[in-house]
Protein backbone atom coordinates (compact mmCIF):
# COMPACT_ATOMS: atom_id res chain seq x y z
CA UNK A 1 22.53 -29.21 7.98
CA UNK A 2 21.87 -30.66 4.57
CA UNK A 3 24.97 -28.93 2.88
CA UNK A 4 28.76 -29.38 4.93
CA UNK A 5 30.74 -25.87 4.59
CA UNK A 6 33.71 -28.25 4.48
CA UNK A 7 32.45 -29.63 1.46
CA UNK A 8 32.01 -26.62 -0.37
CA UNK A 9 35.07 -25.44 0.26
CA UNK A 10 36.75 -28.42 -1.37
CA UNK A 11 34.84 -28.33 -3.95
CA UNK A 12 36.29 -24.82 -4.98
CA UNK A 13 39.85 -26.32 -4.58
CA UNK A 14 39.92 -28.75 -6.48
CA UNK A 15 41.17 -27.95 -10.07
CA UNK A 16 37.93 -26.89 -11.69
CA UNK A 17 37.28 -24.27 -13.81
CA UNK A 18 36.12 -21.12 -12.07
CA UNK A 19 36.22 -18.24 -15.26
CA UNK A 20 35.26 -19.58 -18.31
CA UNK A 21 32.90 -18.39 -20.48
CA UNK A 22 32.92 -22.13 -22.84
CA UNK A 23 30.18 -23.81 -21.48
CA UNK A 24 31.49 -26.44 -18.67
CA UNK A 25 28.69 -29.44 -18.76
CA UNK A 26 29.47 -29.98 -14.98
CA UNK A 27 26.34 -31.26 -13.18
CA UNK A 28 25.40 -28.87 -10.12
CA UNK A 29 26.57 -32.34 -7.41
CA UNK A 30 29.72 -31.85 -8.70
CA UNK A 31 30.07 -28.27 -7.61
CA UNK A 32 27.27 -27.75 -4.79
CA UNK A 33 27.00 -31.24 -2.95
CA UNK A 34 23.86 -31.03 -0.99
CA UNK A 35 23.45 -34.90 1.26
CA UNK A 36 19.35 -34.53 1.55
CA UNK A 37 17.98 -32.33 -1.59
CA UNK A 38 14.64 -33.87 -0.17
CA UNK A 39 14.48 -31.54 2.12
CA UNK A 40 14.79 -28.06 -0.19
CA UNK A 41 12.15 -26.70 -2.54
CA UNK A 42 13.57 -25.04 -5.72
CA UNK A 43 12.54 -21.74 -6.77
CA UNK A 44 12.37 -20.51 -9.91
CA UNK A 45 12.24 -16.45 -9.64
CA UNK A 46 11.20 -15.22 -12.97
CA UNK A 47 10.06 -11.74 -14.09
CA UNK A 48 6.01 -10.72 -12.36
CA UNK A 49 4.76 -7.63 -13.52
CA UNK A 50 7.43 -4.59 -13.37
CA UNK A 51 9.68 -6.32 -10.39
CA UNK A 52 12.56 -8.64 -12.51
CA UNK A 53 14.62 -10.69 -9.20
CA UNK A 54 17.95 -10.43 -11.52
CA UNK A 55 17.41 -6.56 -11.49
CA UNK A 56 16.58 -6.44 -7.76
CA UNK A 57 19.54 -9.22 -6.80
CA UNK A 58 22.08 -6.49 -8.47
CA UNK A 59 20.36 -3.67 -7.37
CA UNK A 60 17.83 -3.98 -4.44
CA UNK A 61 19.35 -7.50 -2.67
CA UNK A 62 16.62 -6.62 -0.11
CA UNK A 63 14.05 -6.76 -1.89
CA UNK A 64 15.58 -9.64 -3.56
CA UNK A 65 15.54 -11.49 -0.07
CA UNK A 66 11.76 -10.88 -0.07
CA UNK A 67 11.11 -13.13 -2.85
CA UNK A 68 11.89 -15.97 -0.67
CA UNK A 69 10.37 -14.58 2.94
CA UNK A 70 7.08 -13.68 0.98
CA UNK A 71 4.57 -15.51 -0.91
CA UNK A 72 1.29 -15.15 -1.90
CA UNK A 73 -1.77 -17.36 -0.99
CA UNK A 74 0.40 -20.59 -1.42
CA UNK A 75 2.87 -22.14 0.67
CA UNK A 76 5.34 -22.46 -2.15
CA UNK A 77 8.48 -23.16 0.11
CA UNK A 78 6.98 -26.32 3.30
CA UNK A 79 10.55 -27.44 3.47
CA UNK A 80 13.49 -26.97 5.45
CA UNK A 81 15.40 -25.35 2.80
CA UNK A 82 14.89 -23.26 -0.35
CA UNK A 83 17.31 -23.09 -3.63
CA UNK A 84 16.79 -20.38 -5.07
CA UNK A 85 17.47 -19.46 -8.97
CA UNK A 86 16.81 -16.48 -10.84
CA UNK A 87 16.32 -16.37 -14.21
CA UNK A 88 19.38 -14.99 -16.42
CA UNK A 89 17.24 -13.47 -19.36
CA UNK A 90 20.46 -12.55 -21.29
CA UNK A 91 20.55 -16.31 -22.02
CA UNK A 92 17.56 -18.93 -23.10
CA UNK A 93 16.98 -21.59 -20.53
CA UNK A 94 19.78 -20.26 -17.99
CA UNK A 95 19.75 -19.28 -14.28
CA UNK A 96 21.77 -17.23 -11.49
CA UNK A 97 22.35 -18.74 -8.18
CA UNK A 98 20.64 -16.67 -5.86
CA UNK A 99 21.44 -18.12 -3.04
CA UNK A 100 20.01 -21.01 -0.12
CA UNK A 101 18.10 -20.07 2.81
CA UNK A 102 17.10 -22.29 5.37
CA UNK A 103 13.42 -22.21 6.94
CA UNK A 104 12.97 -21.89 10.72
CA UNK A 105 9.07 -21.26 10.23
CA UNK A 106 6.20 -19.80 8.32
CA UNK A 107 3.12 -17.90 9.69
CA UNK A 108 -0.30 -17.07 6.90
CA UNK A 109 -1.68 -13.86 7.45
CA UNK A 110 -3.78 -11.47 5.05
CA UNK A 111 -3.31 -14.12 2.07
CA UNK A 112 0.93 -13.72 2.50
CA UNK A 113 3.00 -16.46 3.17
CA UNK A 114 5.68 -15.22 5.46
CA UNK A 115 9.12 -17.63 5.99
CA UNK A 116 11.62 -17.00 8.99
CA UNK A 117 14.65 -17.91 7.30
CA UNK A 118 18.18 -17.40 7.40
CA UNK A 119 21.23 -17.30 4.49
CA UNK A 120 23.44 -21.01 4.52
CA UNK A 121 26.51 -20.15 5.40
CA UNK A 122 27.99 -22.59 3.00
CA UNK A 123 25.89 -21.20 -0.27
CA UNK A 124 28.00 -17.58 -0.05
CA UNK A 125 31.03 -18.36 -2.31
CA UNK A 126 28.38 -19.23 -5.20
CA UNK A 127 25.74 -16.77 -5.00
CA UNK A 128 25.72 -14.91 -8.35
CA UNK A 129 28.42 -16.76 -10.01
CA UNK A 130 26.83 -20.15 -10.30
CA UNK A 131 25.11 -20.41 -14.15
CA UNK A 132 23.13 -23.56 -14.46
CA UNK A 133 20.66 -24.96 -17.50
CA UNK A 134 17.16 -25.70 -16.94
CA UNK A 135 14.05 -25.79 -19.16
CA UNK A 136 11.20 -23.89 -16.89
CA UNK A 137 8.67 -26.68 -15.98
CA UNK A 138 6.26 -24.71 -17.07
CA UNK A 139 4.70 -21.85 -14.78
CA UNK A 140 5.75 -23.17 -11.69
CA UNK A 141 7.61 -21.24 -8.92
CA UNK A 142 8.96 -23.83 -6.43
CA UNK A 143 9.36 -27.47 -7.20
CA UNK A 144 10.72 -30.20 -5.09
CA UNK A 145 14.69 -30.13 -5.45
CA UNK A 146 15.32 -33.59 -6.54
CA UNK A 147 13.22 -34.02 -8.98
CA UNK A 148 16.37 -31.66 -10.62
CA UNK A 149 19.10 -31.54 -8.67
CA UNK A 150 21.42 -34.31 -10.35
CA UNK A 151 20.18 -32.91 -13.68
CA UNK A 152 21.14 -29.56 -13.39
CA UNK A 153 24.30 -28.40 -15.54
CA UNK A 154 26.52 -25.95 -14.87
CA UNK A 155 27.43 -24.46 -17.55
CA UNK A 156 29.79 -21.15 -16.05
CA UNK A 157 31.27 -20.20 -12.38
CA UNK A 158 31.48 -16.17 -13.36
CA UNK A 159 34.94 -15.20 -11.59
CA UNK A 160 33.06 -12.58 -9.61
CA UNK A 161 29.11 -11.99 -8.25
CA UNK A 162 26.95 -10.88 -11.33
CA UNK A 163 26.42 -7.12 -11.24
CA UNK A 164 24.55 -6.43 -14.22
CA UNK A 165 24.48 -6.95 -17.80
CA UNK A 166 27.33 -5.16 -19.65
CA UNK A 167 26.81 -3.18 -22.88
CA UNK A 168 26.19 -5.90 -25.83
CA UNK A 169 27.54 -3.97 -28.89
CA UNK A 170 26.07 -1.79 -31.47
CA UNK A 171 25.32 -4.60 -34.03
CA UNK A 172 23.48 -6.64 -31.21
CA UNK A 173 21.01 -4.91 -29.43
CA UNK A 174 17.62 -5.71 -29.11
CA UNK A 175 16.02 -4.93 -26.02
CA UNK A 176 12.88 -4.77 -24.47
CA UNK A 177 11.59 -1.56 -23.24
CA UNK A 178 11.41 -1.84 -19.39
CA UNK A 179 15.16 -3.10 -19.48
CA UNK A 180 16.10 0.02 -21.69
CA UNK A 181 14.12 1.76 -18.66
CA UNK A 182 15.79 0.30 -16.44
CA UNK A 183 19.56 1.10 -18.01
CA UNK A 184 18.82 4.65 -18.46
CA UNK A 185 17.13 5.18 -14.97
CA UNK A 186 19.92 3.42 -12.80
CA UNK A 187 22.73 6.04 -15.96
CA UNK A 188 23.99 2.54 -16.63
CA UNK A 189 27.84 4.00 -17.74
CA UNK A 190 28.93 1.34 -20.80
CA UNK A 191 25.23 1.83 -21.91
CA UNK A 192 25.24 5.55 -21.77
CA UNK A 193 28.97 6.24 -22.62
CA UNK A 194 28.64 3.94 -26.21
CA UNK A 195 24.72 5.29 -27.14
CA UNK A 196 26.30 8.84 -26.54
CA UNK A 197 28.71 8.61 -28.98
CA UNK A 198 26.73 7.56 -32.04
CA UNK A 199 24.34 9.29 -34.02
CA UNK A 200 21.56 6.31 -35.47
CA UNK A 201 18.61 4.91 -37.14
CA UNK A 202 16.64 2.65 -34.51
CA UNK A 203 13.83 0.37 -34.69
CA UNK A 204 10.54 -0.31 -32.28
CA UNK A 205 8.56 -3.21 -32.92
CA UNK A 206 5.23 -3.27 -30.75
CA UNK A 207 5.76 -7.17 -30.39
CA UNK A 208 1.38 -7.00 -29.23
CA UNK A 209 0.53 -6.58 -33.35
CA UNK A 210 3.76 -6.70 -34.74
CA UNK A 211 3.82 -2.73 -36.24
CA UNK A 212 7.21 -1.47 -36.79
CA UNK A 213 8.05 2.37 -36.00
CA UNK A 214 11.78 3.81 -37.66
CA UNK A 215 13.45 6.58 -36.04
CA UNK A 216 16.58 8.32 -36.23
CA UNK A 217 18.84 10.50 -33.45
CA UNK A 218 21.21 12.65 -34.91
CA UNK A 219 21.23 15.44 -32.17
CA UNK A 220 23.17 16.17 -28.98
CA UNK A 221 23.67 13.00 -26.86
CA UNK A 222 23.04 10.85 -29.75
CA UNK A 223 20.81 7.88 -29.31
CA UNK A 224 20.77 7.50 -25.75
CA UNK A 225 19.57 11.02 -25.57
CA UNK A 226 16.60 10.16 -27.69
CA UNK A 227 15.88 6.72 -26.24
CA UNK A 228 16.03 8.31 -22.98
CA UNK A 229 13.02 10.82 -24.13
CA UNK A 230 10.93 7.46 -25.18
CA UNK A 231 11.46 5.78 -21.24
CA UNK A 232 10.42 9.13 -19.67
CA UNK A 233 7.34 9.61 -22.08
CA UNK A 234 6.45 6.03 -23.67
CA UNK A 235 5.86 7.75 -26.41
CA UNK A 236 9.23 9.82 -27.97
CA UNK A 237 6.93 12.66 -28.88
CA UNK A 238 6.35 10.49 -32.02
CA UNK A 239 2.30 11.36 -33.69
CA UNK A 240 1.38 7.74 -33.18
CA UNK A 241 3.05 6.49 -30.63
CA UNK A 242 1.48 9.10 -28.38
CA UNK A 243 -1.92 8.49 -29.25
CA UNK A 244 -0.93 4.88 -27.76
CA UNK A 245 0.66 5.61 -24.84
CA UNK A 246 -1.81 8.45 -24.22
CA UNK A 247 -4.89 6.25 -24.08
CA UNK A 248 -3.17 2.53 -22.73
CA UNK A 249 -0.57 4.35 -20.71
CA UNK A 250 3.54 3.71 -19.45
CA UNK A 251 2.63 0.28 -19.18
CA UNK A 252 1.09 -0.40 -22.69
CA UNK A 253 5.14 0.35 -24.05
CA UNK A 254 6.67 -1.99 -20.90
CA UNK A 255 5.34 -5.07 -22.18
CA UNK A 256 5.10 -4.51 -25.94
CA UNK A 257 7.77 -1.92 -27.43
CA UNK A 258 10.93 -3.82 -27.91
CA UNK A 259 13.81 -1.70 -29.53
CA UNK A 260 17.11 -2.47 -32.05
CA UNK A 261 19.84 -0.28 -33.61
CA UNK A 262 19.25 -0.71 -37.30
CA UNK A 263 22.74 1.27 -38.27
CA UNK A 264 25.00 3.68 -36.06
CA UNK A 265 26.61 6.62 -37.10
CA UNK A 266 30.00 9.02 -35.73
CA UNK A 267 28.46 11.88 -34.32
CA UNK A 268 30.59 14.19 -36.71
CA UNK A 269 27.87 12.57 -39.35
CA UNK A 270 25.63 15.10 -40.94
CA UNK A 271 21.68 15.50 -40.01
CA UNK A 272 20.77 14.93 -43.46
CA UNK A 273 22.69 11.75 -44.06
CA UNK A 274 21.16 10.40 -41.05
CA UNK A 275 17.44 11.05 -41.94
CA UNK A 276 18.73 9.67 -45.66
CA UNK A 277 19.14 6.38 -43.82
CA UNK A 278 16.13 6.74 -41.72
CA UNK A 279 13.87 7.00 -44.55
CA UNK A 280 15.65 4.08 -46.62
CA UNK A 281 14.89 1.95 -43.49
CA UNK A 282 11.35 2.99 -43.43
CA UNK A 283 10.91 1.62 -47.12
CA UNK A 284 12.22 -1.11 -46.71
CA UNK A 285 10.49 -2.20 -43.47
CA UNK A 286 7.22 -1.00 -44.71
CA UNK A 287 6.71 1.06 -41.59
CA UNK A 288 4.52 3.46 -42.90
CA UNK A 289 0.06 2.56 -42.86
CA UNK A 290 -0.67 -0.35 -41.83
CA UNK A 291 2.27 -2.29 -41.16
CA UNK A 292 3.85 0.76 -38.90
CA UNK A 293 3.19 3.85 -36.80
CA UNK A 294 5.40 6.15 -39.28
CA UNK A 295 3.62 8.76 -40.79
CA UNK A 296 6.07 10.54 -43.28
């Protein structure tokens, strides 16, 4: 077995830092001493299509599991072990520990790589609390292990696993549209329980030819009401926005619409004021003809 349990469990007592949120500059042999990283591949789970591994490792770990027992047309993982990381999109350049497996075998059928592998014991205490820096190597999803391993840096040991990104604060969202989807389908409660209790002027950029659209929510439920309207439709009920969505479909506003809270509001604050604000923010971002999809 490349990596002793013994090992790993001294490397938790010792006196190292296990809840900080400074960054730590510990290299990942410090923490996780593996004897032969030779023998691993390292994969690099990032985002394909709708399926994002750091939603499915909070939400779906079976699914996440799949990741590394199925691949397609290539036999990404011809070692004895995989390391797996997932990328933490919160943060540029940063990854989860998702956990090492090792592989007993691998069959090819119907274009599918299928591995028979098994959890390391050892890896447990660091799955989803390990947060290490790496620049992608480009597009790549496994690479040999190491070519990185004494380079990695950890840079936090989160005191518990990872279960999901906590609300980031009126002033600092800005959020793609398949994570807002993905909030308000799983009734994420910080996310709900804050957008609830503002009234708002918001912002979607369409990132594909950089058109702005300004909106405001000033009704019941406040804006997570009204951005929960857009993830069910694609569209808010908004003149242009539907034309979009009507002819490109769902998946036209999944990988384009990206959407920011320009100014929030108590919810005792009057329609009017609101749609003062809204239309100030249209002016001044030029929404309207041909830089935006407003139409009034």
């Amino acid at each position: 077995m490349s990596f002793g349990e013994n090992q790993t469990k001294s490397a938790l007592d010792r006196n190292l830092p296990v809840s900080f949120h400074k960054p730590m500059n510990l290299l990942l042999p410090q923490i996780y001493p593996i004897e032969h990283p030779e023998d691993y591949k390292l994969h690099l789970a990032c985002r394909s299509g709708r399926e994002d591994p750091l939603d499915l490792f909070v939400h779906h770990p079976e699914k996440w599991e799949s990741w590394n027992k199925w691949k397609k047309s290539q036999n990404h993982f011809n070692r004895g072990f995989i390391f797996s990381l997932i990328d933490f999109w919160p943060e540029q350049e940063r990854w989860l520990f998702g956990g090492a497996w090792q592989v007993h075998g691998s069959k090819y059928k119907d274009h599918w790589w299928e591995y028979d592998i098994t959890l390391v014991e050892a890896c447990k205490p660091f799955i989803g609390r390990l947060k290490l820096s790496l620049k992608r190597p480009g597009r790549v999803k496994a690479v040999y292990l190491e070519k990185y391993y004494s380079k990695l840096v950890v840079t936090e040991i989160l005191p518990t696993r990872y279960a999901g990104e906590v609300f980031c604060g009126f002033d600092n969202i800005d959020i793609e549209f398949w994570r807002l989807e993905d909030i308000i389908r799983r009734q994420q409660s910080d996310w709900k329980a804050s957008l609830e209790s503002v009234k708002g002027v918001y912002l979607i950029t369409d990132i594909r030819n950089g058109k702005r659209y300004v909106g405001s929510a000033y009704g019941r439920g406040g804006i997570w009401s009204r951005w929960e309207c857009y993830t069910g439709t694609g569209h808010g009920h908004t003149d242009e926005l539907t034309k979009i969505i009507s002819k490109r479909g769902l998946e036209y506003a999944r990988e384009s619409f990206h959407f920011a809270l320009l100014e929030h509001f108590s919810t005792k604050t009057d329609k009017d004021f609101v749609t003062g604000r809204e239309t100030y923010w249209k002016n001044v971002l030029r929404s309207r003809g041909k830089y935006g999809y407003n139409k009034n």
